[in-house]
PDB file of N, CA and C in Angstrom:
ATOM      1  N   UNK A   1       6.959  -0.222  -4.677  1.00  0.00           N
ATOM      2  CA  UNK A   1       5.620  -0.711  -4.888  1.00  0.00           C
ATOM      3  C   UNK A   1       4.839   0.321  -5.687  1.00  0.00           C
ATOM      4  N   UNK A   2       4.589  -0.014  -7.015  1.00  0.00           N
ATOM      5  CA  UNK A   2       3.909   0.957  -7.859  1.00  0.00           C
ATOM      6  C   UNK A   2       2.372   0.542  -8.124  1.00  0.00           C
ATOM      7  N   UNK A   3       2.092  -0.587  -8.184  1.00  0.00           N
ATOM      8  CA  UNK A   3       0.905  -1.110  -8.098  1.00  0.00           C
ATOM      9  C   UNK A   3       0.688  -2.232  -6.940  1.00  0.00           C
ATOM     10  N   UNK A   4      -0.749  -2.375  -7.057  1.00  0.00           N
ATOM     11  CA  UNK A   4      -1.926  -2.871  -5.784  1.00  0.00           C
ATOM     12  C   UNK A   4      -1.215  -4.187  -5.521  1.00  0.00           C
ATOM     13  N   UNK A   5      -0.241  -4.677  -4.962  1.00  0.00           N
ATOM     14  CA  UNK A   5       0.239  -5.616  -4.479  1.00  0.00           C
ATOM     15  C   UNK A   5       0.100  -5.811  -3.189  1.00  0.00           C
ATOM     16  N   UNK A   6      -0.638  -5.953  -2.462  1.00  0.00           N
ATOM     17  CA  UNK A   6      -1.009  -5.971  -0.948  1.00  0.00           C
ATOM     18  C   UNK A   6       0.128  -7.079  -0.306  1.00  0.00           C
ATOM     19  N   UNK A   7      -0.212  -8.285  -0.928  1.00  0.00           N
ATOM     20  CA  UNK A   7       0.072  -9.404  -0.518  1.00  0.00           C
ATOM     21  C   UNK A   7       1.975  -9.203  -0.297  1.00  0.00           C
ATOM     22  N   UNK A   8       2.509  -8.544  -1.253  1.00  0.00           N
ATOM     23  CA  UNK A   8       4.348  -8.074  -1.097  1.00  0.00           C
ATOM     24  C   UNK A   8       4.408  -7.102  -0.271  1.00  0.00           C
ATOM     25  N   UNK A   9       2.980  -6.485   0.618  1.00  0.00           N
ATOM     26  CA  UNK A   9       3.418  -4.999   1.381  1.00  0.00           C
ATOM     27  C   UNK A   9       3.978  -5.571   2.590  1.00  0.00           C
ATOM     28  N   UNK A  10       3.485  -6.505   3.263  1.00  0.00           N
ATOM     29  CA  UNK A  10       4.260  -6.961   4.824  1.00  0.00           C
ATOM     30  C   UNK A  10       5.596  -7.794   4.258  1.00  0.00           C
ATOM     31  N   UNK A  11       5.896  -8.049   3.405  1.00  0.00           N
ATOM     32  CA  UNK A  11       7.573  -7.873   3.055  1.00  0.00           C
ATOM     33  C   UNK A  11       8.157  -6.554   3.033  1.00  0.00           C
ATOM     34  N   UNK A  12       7.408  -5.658   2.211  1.00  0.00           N
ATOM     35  CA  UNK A  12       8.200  -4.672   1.777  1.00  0.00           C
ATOM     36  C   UNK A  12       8.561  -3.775   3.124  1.00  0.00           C
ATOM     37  N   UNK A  13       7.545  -3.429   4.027  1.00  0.00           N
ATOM     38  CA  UNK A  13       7.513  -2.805   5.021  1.00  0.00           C
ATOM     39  C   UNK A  13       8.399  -3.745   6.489  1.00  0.00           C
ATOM     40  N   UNK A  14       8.779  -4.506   6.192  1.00  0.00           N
ATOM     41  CA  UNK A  14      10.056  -5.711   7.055  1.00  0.00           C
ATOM     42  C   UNK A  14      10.928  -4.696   6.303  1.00  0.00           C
ATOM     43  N   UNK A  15      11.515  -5.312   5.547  1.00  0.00           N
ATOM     44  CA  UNK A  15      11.934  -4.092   4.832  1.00  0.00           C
ATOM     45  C   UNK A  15      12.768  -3.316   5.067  1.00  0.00           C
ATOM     46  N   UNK A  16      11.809  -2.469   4.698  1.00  0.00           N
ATOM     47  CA  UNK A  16      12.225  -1.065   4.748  1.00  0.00           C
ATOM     48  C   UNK A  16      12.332  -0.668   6.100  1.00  0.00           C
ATOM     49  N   UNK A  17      11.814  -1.183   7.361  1.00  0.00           N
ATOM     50  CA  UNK A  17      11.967  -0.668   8.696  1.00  0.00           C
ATOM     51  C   UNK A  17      13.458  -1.625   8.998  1.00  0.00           C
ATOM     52  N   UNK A  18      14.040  -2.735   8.487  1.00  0.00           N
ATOM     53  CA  UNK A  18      15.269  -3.036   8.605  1.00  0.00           C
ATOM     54  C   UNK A  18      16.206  -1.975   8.547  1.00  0.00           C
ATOM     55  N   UNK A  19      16.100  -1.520   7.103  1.00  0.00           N
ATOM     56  CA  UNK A  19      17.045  -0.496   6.431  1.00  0.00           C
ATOM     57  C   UNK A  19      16.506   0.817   6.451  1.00  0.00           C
ATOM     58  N   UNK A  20      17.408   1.436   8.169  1.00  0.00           N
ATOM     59  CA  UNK A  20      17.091   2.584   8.355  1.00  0.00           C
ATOM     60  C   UNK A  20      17.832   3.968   7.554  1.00  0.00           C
ATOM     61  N   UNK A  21      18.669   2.850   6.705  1.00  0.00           N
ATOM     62  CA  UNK A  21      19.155   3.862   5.514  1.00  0.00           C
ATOM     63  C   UNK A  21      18.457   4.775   4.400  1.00  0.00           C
ATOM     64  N   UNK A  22      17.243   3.961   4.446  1.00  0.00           N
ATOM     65  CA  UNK A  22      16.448   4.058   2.735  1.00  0.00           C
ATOM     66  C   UNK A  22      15.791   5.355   3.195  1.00  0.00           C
ATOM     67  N   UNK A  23      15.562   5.830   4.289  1.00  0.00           N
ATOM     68  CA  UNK A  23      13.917   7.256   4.287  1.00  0.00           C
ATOM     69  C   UNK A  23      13.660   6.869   4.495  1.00  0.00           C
ATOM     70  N   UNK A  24      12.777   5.534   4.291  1.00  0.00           N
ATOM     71  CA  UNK A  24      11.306   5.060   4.155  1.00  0.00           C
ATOM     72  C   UNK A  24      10.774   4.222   5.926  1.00  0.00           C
ATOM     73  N   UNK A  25      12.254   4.237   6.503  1.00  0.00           N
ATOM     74  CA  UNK A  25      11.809   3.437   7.950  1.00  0.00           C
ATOM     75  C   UNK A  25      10.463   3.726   8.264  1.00  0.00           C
ATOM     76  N   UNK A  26      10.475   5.167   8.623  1.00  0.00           N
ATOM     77  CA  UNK A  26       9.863   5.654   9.854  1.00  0.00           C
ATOM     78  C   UNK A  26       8.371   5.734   8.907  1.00  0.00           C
ATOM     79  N   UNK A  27       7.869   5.819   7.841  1.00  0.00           N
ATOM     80  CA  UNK A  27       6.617   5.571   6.808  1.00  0.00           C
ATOM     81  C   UNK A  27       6.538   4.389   6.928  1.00  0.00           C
ATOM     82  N   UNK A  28       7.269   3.325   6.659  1.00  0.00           N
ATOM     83  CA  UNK A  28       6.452   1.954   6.961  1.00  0.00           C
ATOM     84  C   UNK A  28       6.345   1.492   8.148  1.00  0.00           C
ATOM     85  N   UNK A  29       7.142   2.003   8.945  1.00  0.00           N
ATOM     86  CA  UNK A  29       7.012   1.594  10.761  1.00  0.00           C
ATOM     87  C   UNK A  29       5.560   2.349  11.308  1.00  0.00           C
ATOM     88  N   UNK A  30       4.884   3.375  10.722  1.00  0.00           N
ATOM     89  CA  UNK A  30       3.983   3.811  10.921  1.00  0.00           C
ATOM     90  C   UNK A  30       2.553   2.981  10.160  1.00  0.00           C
ATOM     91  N   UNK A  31       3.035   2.104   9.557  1.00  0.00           N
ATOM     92  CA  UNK A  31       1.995   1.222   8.536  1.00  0.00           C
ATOM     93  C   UNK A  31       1.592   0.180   9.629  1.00  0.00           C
ATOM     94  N   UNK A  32       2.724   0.057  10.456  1.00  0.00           N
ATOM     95  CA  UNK A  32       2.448  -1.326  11.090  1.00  0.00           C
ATOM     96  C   UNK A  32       0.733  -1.285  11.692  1.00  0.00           C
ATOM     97  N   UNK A  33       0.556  -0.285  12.466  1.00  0.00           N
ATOM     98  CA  UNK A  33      -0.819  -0.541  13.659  1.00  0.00           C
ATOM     99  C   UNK A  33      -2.083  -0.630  12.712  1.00  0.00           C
ATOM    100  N   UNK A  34      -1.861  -0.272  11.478  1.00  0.00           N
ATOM    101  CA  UNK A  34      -2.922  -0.318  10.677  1.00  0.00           C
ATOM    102  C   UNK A  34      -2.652  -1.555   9.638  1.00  0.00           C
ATOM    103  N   UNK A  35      -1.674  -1.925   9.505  1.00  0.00           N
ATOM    104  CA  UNK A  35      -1.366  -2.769   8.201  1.00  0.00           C
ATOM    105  C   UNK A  35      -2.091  -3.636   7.935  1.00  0.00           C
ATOM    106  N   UNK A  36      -2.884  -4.424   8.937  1.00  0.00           N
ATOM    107  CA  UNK A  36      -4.249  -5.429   7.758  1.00  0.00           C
ATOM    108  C   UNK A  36      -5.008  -4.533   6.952  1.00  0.00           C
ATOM    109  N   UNK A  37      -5.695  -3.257   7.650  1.00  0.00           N
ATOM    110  CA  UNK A  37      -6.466  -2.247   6.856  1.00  0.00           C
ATOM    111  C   UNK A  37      -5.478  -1.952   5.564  1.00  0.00           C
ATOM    112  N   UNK A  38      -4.469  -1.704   5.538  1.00  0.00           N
ATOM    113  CA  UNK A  38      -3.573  -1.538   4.172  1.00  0.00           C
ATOM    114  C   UNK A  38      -3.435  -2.416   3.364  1.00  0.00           C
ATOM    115  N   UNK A  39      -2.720  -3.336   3.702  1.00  0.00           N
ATOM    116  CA  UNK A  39      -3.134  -4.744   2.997  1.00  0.00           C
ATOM    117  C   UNK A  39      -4.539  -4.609   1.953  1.00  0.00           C
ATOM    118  N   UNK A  40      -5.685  -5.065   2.985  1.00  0.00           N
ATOM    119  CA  UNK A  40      -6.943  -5.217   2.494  1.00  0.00           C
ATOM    120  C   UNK A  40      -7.120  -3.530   1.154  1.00  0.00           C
ATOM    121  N   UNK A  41      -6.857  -2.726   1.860  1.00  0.00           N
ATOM    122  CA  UNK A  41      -6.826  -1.395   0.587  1.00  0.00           C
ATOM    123  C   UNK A  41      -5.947  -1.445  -0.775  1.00  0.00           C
ATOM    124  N   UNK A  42      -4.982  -2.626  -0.639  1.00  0.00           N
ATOM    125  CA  UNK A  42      -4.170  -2.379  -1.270  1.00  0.00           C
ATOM    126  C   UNK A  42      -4.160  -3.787  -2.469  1.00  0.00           C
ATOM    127  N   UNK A  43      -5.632  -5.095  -2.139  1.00  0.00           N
ATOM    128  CA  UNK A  43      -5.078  -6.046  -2.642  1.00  0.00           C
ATOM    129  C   UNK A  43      -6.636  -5.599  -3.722  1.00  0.00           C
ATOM    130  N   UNK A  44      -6.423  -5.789  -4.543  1.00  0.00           N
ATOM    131  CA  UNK A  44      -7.804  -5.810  -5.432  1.00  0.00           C
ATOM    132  C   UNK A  44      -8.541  -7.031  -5.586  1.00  0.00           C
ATOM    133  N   UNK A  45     -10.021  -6.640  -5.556  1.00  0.00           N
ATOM    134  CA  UNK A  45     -10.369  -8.047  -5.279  1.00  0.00           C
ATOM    135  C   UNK A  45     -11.647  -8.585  -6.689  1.00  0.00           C
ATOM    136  N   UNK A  46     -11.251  -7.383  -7.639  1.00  0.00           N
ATOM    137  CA  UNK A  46     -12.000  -8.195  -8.576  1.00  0.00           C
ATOM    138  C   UNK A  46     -11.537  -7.202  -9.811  1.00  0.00           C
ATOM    139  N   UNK A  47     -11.886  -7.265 -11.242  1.00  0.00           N
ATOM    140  CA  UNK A  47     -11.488  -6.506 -12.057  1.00  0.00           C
ATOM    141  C   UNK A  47     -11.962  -4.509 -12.155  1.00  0.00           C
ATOM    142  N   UNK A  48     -10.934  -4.066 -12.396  1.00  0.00           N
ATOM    143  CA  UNK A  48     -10.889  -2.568 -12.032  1.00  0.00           C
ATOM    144  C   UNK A  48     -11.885  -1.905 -12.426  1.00  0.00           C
ATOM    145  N   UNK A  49     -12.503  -0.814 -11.776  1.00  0.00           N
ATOM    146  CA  UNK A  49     -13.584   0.140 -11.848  1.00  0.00           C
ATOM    147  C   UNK A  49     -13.715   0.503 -13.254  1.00  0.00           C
ATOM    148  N   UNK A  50     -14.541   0.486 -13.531  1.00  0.00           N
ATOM    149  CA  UNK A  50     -14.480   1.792 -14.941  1.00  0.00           C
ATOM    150  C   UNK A  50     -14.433   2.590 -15.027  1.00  0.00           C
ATOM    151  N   UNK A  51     -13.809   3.616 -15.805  1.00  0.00           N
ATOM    152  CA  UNK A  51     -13.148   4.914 -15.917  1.00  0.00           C
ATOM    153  C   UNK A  51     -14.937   5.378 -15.546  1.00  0.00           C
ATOM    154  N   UNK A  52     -14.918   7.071 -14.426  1.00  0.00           N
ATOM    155  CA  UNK A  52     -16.379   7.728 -14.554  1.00  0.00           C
ATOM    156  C   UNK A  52     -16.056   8.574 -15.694  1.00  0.00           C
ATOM    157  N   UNK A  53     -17.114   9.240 -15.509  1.00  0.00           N
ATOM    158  CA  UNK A  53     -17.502  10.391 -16.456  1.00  0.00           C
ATOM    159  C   UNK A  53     -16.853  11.579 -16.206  1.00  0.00           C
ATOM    160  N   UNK A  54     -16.436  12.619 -16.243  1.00  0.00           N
ATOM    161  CA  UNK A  54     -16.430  14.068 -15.877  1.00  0.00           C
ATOM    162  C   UNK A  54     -17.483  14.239 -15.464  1.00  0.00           C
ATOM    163  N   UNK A  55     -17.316  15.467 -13.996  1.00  0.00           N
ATOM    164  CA  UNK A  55     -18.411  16.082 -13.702  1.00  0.00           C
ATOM    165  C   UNK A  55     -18.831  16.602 -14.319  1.00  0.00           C
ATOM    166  N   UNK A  56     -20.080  17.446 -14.574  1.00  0.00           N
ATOM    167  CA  UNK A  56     -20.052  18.683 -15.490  1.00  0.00           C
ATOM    168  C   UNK A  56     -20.261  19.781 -14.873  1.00  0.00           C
ATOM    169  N   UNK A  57     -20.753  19.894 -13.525  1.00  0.00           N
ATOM    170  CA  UNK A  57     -21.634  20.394 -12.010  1.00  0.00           C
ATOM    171  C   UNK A  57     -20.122  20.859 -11.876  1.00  0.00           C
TER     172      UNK A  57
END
């Protein structure tokens, strides 16, 4: 998952806690108690921010 795909994360994280081969079990098994909050962080819900400015401070 390289970009904001929320909606493929409760696949991906089935997943990856299947296949305790990959690393990644025990990181997405830890997604679970929070995973609507991830989801929701992860789905974009309108067109992307605009680049800011540099500080100058």
């Amino acid at each position: 998952m390289t970009s904001r795909e929320g909606d493929r994360l409760r696949h991906w994280v089935a997943d990856a806690c299947a296949d305790e081969q990959c690393g990644l079990a025990g990181f997405a098994a830890g997604l679970i108690p929070d995973l609507d909050a991830v989801v929701y962080g992860m789905t974009p819900t309108g067109p992307p921010d605009p680049p800011r400015a540099a500080s100058t401070t």
